[in-house]
C-alpha atoms as a PDB file:
ATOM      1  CA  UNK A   1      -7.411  -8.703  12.883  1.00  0.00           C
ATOM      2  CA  UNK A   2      -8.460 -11.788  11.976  1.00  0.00           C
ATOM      3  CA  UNK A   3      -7.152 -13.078   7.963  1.00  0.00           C
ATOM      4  CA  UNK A   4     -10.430 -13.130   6.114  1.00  0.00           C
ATOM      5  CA  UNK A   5      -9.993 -15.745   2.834  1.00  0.00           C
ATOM      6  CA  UNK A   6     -13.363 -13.908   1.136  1.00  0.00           C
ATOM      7  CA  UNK A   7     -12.710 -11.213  -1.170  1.00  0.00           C
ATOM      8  CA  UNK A   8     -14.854  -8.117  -0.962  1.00  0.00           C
ATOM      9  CA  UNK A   9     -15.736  -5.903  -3.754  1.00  0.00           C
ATOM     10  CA  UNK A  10     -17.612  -2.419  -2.865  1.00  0.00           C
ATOM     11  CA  UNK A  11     -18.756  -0.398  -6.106  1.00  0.00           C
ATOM     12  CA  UNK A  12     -19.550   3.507  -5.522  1.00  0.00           C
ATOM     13  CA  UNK A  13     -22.783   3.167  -8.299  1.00  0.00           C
ATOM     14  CA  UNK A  14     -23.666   3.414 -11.263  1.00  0.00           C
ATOM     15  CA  UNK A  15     -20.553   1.084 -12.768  1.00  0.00           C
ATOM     16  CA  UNK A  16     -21.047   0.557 -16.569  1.00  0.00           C
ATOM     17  CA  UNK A  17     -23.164  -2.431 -17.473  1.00  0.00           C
ATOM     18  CA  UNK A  18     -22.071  -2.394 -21.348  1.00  0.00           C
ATOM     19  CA  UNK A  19     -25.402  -1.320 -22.424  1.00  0.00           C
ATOM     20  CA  UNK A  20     -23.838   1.608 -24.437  1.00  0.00           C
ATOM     21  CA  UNK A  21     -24.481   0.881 -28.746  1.00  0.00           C
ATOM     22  CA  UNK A  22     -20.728   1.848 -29.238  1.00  0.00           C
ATOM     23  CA  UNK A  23     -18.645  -1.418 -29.949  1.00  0.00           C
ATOM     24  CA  UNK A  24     -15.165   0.569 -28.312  1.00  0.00           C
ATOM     25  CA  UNK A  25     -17.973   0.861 -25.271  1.00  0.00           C
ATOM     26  CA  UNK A  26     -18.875  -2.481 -25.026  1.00  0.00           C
ATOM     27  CA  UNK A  27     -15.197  -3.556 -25.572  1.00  0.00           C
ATOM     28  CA  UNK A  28     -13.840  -1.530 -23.023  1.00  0.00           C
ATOM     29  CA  UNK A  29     -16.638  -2.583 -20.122  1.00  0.00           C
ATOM     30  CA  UNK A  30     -15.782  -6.733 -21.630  1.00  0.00           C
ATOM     31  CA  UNK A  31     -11.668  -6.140 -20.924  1.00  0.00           C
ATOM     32  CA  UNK A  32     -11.643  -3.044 -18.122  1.00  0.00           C
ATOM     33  CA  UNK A  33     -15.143  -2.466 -16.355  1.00  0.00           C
ATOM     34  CA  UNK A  34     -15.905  -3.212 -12.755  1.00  0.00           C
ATOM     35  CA  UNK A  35     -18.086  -6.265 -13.641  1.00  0.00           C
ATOM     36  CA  UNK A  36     -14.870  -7.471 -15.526  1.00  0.00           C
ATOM     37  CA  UNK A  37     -13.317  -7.877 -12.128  1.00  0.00           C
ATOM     38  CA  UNK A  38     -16.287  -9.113 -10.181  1.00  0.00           C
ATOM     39  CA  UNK A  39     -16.192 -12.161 -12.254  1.00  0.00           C
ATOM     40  CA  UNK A  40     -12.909 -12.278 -12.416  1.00  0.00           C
ATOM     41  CA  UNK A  41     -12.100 -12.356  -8.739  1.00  0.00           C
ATOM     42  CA  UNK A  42     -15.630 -14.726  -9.082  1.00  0.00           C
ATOM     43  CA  UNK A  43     -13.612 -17.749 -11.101  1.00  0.00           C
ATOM     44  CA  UNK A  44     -14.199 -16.577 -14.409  1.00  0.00           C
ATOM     45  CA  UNK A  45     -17.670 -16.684 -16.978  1.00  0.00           C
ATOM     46  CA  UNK A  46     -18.290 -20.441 -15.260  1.00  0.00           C
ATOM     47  CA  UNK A  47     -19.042 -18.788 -11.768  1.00  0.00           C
ATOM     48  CA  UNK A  48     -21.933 -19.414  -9.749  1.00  0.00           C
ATOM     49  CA  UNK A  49     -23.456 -15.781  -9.503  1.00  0.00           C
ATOM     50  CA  UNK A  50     -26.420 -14.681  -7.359  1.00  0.00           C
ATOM     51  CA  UNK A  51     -28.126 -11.460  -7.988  1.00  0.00           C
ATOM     52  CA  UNK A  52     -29.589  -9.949  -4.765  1.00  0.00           C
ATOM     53  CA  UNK A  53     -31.699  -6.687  -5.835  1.00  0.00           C
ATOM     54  CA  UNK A  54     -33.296  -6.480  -2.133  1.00  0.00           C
ATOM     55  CA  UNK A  55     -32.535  -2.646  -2.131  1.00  0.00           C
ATOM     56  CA  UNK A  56     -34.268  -1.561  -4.723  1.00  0.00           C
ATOM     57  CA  UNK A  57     -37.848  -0.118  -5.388  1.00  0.00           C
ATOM     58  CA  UNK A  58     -37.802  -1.557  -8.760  1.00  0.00           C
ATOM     59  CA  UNK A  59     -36.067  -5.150  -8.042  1.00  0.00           C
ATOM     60  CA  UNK A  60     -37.303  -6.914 -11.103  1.00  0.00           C
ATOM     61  CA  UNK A  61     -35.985  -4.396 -13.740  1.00  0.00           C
ATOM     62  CA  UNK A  62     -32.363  -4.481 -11.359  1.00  0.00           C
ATOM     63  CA  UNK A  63     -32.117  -8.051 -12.066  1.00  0.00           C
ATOM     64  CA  UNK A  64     -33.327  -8.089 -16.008  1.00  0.00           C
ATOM     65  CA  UNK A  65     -30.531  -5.278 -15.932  1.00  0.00           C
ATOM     66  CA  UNK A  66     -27.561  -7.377 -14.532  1.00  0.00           C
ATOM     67  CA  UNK A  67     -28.459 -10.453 -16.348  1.00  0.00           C
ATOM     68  CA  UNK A  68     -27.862  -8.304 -19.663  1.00  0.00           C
ATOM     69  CA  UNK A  69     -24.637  -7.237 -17.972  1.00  0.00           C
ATOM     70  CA  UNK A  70     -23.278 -10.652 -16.582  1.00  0.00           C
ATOM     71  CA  UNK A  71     -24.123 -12.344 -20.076  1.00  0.00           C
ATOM     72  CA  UNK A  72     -22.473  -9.696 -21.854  1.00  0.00           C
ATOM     73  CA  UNK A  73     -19.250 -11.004 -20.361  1.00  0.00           C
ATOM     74  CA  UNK A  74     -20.407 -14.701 -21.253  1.00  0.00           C
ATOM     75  CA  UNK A  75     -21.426 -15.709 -18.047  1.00  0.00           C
ATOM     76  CA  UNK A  76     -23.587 -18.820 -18.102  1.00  0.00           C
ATOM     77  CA  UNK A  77     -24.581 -18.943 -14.429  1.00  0.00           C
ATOM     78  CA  UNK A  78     -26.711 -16.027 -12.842  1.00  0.00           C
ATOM     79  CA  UNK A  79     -29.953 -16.153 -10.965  1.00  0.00           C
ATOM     80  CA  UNK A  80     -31.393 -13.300  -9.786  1.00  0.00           C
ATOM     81  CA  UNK A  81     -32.796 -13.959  -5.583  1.00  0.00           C
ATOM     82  CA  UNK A  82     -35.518 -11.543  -5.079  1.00  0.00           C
ATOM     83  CA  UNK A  83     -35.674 -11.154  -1.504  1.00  0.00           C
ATOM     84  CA  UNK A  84     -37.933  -8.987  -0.202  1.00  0.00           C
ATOM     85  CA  UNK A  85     -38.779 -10.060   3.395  1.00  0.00           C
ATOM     86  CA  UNK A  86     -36.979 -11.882   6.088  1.00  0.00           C
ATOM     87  CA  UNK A  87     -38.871 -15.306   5.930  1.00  0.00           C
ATOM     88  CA  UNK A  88     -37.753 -15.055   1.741  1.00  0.00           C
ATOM     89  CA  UNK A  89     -33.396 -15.399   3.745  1.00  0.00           C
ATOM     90  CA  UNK A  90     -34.849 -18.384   5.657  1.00  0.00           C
ATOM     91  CA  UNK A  91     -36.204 -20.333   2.346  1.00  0.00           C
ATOM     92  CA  UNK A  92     -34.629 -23.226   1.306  1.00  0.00           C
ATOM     93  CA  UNK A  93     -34.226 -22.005  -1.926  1.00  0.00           C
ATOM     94  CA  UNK A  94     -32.797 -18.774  -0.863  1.00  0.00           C
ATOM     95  CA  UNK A  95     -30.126 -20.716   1.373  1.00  0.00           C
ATOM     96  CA  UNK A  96     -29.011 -23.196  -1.218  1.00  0.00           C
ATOM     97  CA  UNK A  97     -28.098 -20.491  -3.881  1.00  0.00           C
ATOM     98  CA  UNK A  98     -25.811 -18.585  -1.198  1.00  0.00           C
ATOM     99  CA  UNK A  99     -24.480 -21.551  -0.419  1.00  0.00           C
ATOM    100  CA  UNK A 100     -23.459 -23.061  -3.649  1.00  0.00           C
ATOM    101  CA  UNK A 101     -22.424 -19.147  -5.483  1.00  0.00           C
ATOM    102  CA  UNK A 102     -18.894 -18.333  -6.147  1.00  0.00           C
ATOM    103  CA  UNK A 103     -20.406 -14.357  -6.114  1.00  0.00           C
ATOM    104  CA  UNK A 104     -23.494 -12.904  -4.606  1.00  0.00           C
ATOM    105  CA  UNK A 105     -23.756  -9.004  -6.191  1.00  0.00           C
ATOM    106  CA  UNK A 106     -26.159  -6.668  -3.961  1.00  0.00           C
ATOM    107  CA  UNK A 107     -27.564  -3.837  -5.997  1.00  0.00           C
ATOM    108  CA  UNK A 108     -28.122  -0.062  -4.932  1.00  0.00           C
ATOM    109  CA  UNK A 109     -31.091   1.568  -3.392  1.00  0.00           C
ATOM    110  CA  UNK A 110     -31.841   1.634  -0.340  1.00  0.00           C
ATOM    111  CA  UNK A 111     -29.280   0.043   2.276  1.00  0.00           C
ATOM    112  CA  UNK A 112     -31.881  -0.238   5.079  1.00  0.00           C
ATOM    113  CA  UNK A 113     -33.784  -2.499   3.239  1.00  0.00           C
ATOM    114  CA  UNK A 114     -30.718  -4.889   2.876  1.00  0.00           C
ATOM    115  CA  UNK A 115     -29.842  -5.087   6.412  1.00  0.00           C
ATOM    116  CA  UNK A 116     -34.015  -4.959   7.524  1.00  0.00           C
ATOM    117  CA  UNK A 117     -34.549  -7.917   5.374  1.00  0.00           C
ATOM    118  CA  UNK A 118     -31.297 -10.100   5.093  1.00  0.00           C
ATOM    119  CA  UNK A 119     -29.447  -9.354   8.672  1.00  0.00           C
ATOM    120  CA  UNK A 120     -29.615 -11.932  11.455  1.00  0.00           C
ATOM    121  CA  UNK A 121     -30.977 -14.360   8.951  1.00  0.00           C
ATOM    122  CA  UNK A 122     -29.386 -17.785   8.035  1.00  0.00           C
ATOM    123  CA  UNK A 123     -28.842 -16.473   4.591  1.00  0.00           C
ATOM    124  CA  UNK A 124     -26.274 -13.545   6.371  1.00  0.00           C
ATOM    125  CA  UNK A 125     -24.851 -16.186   8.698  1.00  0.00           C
ATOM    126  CA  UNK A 126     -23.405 -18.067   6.230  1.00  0.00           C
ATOM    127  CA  UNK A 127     -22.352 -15.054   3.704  1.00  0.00           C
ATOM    128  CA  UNK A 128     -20.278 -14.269   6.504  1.00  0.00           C
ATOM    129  CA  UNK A 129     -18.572 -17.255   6.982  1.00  0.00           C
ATOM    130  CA  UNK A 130     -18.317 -18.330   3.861  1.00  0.00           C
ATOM    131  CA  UNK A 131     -16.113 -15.049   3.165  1.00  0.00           C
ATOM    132  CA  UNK A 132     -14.211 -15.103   6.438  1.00  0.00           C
ATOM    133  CA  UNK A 133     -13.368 -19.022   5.629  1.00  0.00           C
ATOM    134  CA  UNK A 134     -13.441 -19.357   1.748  1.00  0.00           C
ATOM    135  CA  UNK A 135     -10.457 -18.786  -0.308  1.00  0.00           C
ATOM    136  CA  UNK A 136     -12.038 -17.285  -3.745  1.00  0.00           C
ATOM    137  CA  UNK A 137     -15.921 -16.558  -2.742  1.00  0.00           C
ATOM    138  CA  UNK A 138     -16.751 -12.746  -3.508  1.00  0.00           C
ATOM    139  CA  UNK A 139     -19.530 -10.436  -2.361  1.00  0.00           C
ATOM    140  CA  UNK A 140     -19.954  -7.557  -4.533  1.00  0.00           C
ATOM    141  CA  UNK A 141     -22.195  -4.447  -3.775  1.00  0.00           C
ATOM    142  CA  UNK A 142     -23.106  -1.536  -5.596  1.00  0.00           C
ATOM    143  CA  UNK A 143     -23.938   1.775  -4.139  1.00  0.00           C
ATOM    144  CA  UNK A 144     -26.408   0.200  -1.280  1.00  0.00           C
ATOM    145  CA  UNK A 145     -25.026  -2.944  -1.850  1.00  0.00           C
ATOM    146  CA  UNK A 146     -21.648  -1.105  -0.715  1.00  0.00           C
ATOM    147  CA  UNK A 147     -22.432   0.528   2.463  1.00  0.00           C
ATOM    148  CA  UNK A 148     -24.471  -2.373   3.582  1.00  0.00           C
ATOM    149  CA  UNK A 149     -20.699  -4.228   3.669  1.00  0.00           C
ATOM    150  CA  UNK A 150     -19.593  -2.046   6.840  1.00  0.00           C
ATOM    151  CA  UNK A 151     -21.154  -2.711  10.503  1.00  0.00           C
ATOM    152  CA  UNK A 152     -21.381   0.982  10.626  1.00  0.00           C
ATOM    153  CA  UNK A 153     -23.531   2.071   8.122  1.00  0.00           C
ATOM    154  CA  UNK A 154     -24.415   5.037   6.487  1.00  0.00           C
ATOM    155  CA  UNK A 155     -28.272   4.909   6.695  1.00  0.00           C
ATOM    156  CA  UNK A 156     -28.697   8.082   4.828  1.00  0.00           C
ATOM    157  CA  UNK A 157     -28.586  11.589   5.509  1.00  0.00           C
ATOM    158  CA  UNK A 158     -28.349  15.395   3.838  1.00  0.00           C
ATOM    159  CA  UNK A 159     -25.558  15.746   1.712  1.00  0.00           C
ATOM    160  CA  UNK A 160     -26.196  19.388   1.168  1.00  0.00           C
ATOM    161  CA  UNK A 161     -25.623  20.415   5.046  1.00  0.00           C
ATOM    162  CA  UNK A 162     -21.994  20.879   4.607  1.00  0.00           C
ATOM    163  CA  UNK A 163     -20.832  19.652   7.678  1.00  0.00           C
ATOM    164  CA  UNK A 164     -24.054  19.654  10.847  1.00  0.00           C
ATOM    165  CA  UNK A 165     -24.051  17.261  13.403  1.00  0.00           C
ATOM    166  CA  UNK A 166     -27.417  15.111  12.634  1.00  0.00           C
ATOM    167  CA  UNK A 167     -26.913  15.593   8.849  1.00  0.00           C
ATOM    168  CA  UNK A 168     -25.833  11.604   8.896  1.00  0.00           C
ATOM    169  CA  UNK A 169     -27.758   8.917   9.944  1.00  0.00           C
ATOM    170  CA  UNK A 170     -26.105   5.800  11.213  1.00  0.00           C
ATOM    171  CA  UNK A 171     -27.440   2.472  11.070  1.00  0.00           C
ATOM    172  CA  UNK A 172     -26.309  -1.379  11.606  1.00  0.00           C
ATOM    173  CA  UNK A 173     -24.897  -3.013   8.299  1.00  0.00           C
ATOM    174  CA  UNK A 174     -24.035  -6.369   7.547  1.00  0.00           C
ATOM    175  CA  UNK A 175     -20.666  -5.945   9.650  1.00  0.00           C
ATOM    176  CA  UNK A 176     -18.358  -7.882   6.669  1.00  0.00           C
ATOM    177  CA  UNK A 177     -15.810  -5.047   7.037  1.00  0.00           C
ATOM    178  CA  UNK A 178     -16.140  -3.735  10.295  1.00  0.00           C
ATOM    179  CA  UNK A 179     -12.847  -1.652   9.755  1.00  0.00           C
ATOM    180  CA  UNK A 180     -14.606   0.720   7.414  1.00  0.00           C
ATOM    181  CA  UNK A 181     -17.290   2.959   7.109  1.00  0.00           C
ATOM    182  CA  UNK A 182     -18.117   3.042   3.093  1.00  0.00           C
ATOM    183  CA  UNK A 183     -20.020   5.912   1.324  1.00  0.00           C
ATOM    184  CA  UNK A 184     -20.999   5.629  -2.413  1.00  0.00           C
ATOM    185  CA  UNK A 185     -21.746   8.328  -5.602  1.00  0.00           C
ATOM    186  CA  UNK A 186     -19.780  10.394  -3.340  1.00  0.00           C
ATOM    187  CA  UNK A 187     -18.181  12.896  -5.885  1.00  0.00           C
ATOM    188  CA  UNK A 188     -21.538  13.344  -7.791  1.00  0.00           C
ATOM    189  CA  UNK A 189     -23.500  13.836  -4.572  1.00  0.00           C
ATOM    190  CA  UNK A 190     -21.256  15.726  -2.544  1.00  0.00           C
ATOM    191  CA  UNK A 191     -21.257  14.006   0.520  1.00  0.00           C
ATOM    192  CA  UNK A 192     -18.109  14.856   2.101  1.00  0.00           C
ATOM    193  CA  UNK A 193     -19.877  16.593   5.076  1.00  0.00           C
ATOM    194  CA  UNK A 194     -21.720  12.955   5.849  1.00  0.00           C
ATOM    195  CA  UNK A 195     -18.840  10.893   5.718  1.00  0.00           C
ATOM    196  CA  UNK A 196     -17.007  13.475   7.752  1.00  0.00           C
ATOM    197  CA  UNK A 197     -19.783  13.133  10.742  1.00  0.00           C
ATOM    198  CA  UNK A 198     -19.732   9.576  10.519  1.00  0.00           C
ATOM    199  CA  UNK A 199     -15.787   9.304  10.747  1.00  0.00           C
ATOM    200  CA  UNK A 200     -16.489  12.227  13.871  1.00  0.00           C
ATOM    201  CA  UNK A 201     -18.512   9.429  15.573  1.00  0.00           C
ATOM    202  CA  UNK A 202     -16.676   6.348  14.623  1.00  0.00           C
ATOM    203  CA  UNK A 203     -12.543   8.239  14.830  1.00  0.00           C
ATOM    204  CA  UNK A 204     -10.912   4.722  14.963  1.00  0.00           C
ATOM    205  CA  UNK A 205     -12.943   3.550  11.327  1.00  0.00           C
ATOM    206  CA  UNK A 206     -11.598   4.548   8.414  1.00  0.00           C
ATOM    207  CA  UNK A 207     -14.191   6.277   6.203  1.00  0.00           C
ATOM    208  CA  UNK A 208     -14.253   5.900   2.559  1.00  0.00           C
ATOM    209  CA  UNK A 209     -15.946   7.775  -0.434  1.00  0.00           C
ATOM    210  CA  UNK A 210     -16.277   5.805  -3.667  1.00  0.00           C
ATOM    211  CA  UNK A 211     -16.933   7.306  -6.767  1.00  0.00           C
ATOM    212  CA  UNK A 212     -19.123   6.404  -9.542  1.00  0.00           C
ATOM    213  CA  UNK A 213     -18.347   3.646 -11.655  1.00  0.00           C
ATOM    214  CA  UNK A 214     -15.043   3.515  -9.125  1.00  0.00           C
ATOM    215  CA  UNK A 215     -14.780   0.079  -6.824  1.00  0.00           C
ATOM    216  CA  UNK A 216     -12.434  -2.051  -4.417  1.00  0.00           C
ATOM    217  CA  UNK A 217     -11.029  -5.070  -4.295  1.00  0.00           C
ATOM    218  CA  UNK A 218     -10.545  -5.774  -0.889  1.00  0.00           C
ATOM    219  CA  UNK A 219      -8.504  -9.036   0.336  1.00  0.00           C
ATOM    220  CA  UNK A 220      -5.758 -10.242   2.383  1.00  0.00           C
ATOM    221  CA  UNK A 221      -6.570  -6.641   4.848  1.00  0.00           C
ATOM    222  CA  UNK A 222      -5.639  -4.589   1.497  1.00  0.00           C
ATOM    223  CA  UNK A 223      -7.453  -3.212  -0.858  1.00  0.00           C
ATOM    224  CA  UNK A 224      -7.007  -2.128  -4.257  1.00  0.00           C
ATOM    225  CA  UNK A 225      -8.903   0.500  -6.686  1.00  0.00           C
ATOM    226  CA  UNK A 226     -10.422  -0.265  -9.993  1.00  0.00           C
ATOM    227  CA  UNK A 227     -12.645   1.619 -11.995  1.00  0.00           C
ATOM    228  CA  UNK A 228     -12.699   4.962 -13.738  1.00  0.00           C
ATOM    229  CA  UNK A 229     -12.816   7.261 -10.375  1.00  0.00           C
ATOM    230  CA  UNK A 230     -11.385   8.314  -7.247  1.00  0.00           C
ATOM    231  CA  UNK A 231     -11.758   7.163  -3.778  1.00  0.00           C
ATOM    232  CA  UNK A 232     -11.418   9.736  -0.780  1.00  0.00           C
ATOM    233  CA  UNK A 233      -9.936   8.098   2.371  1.00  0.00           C
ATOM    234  CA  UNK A 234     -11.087   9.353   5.333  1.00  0.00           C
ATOM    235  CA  UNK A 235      -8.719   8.876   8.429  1.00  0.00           C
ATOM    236  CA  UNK A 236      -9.649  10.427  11.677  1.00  0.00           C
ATOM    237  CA  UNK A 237      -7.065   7.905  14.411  1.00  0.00           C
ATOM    238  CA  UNK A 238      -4.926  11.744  14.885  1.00  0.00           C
ATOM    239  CA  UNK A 239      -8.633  13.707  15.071  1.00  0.00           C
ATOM    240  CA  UNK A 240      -6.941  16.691  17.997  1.00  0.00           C
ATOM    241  CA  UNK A 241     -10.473  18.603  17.944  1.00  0.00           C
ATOM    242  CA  UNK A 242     -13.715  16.923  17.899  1.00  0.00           C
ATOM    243  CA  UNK A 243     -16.896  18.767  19.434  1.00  0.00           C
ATOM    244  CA  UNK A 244     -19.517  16.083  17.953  1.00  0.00           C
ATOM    245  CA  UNK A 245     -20.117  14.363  21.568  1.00  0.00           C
ATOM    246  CA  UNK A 246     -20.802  18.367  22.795  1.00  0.00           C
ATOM    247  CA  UNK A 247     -23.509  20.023  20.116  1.00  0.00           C
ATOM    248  CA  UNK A 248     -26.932  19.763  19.527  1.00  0.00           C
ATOM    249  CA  UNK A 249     -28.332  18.453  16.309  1.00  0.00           C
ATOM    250  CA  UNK A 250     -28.269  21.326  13.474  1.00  0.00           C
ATOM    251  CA  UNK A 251     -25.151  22.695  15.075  1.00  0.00           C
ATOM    252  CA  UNK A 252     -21.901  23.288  12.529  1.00  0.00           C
ATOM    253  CA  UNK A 253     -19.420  21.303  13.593  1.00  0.00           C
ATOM    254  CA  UNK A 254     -15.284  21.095  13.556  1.00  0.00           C
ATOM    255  CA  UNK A 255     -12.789  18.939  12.891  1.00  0.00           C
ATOM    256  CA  UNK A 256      -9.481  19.126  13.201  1.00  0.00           C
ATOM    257  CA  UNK A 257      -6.153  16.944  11.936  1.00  0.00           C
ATOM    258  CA  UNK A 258      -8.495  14.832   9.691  1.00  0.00           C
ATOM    259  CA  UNK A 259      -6.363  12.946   7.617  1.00  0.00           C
ATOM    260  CA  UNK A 260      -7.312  12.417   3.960  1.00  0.00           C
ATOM    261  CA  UNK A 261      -5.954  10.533   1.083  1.00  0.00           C
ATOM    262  CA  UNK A 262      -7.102  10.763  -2.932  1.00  0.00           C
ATOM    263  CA  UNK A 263      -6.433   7.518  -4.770  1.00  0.00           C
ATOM    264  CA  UNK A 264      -7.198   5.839  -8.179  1.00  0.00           C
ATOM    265  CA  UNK A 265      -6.906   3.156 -10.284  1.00  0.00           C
ATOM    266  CA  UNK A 266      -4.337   0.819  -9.022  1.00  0.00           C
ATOM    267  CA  UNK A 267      -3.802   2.513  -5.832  1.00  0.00           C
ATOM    268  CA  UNK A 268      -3.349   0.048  -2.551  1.00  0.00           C
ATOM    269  CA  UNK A 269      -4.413   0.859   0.682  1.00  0.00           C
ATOM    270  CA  UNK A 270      -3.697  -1.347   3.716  1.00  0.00           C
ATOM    271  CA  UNK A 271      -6.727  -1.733   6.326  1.00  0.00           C
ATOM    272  CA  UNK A 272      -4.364  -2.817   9.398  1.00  0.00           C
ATOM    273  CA  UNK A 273      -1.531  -0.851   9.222  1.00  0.00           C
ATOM    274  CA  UNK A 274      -3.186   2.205   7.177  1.00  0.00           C
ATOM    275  CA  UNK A 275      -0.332   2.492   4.586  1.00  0.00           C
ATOM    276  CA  UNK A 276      -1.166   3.462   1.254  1.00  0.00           C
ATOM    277  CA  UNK A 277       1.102   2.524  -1.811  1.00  0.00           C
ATOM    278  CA  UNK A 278       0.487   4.841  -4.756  1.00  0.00           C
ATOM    279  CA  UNK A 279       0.359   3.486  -8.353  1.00  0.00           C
ATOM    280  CA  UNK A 280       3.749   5.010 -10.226  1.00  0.00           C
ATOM    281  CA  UNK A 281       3.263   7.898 -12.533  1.00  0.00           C
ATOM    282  CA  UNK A 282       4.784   6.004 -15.289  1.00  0.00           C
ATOM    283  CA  UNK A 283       2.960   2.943 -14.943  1.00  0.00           C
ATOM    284  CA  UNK A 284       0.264   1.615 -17.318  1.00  0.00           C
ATOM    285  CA  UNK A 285      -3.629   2.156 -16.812  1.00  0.00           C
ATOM    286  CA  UNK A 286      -4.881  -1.307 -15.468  1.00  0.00           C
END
């Protein structure tokens, strides 16, 4: 596995923005929220942060929305880059911003539209070197913006079939962390049975369900959790029964020896050798 110097930072949606009235709201999302750490990882409120809202119907509102949130935690340098077609990731404008950002933040929506519109494009060719090469440079997704990270990516799918082969449907992401498969608002939306099929397809991936409000921080082949949720690791290497590659679509499947882990806040999980190192009982909240 190659050592990546980027820093990765997958959110599973809807991650407070400080827009609530309450001051102990707003104080709490300035010292402890998920944006906190985006900037933080970013360089602090000086960093160079790009706003891509390419996944969502409503892009303009998305952006409005994080420049609130960004400035809330005094940062003095966001743009917003509305991309919404493949010849906006070849502009010259486009490529200068993701050159020169410390952070580029992909919102939620619709995943496809990220990878449709950004992948293959100069614009993805050098967000992926600059965070294989570049000590320090974060890309930070939300919901969409999450599962776009993986090269296996959850396209979309029925989370109410509990577990039916076809009830996923897999699509090419933006291959950043090709080690994972990454599913967002996965509590809420109870999407185990997706993840589950995806994790049947892909058994050497690791799959993971994020939360709301509930991120990573993923560097160095580790990751760590932040955030107010949990995070469901899904880890199918010792899979002993697996019928996926034998039923037809609509057909309940089963799984056997699927390995799962329940983490939280401060909670380490290493991507190469699959180790997990548990936050003590008696530490502190971070």
């Amino acid at each position: 596995m190659q050592k990546i110097k980027g820093t990765l930072i997958p959110i599973g949606g809807n991650e407070d923005k400080g827009i609530e009235a309450d001051e102990m709201y707003t104080l709490e999302f300035i010292d402890e929220g998920i944006l906190y750490h985006v900037v933080k990882e970013a360089g602090g409120i000086d960093a160079e942060i790009v706003v891509i809202p390419t996944a969502s119907s409503i892009p303009v509102e998305v952006g409005e929305n994080y420049l609130t949130a960004f400035t809330t935690l005094g940062c003095n340098n966001v743009t917003v880059l509305d991309i919404r077609s493949k010849e906006d990731s070849e502009k010259e404008n486009s490529i200068e911003l993701i050159k020169n950002a410390d952070c580029v933040m992909f919102s939620g929506g619709d995943q496809s539209k990220i990878t449709d519109k950004i992948s293959g494009t100069t614009i993805h060719t050098i967000l992926v070197d600059r965070y294989k090469n570049e000590k320090g440079f974060v890309i930070a997704g939300t919901s969409a913006g999450a599962m776009a990270m993986a090269k296996e990516m959850i396209a979309g799918g029925s989370a109410s079939e509990s577990f039916i082969k076809g009830a996923v449907n897999m699509y090419k992401g933006l291959g950043l962390i090709p080690e994972l498969i990454i599913d967002t608002h996965f509590i809420k939306r109870g999407r185990f049975g997706r993840i589950s099929e995806a994790v049947a397809q892909f058994p050497k991936l690791i799959g993971i369900g994020l939360a709301e409000d509930t991120g990573l921080i993923i560097k160095n082949n580790h990751f760590e959790i932040i955030g107010s949720g949990m995070v469901i690791i899904f880890d199918g290497r010792k899979i002993k029964h697996n019928n996926h590659s034998v039923l037809k679509e609509g057909t309940p499947m089963s799984l056997t020896n699927l390995k799962t882990h329940i983490l939280s806040n401060g909670d380490r999980f290493n991507i190469k050798n699959k180790k997990i190192e548990v936050l003590p009982i008696e530490a502190p909240f971070i």
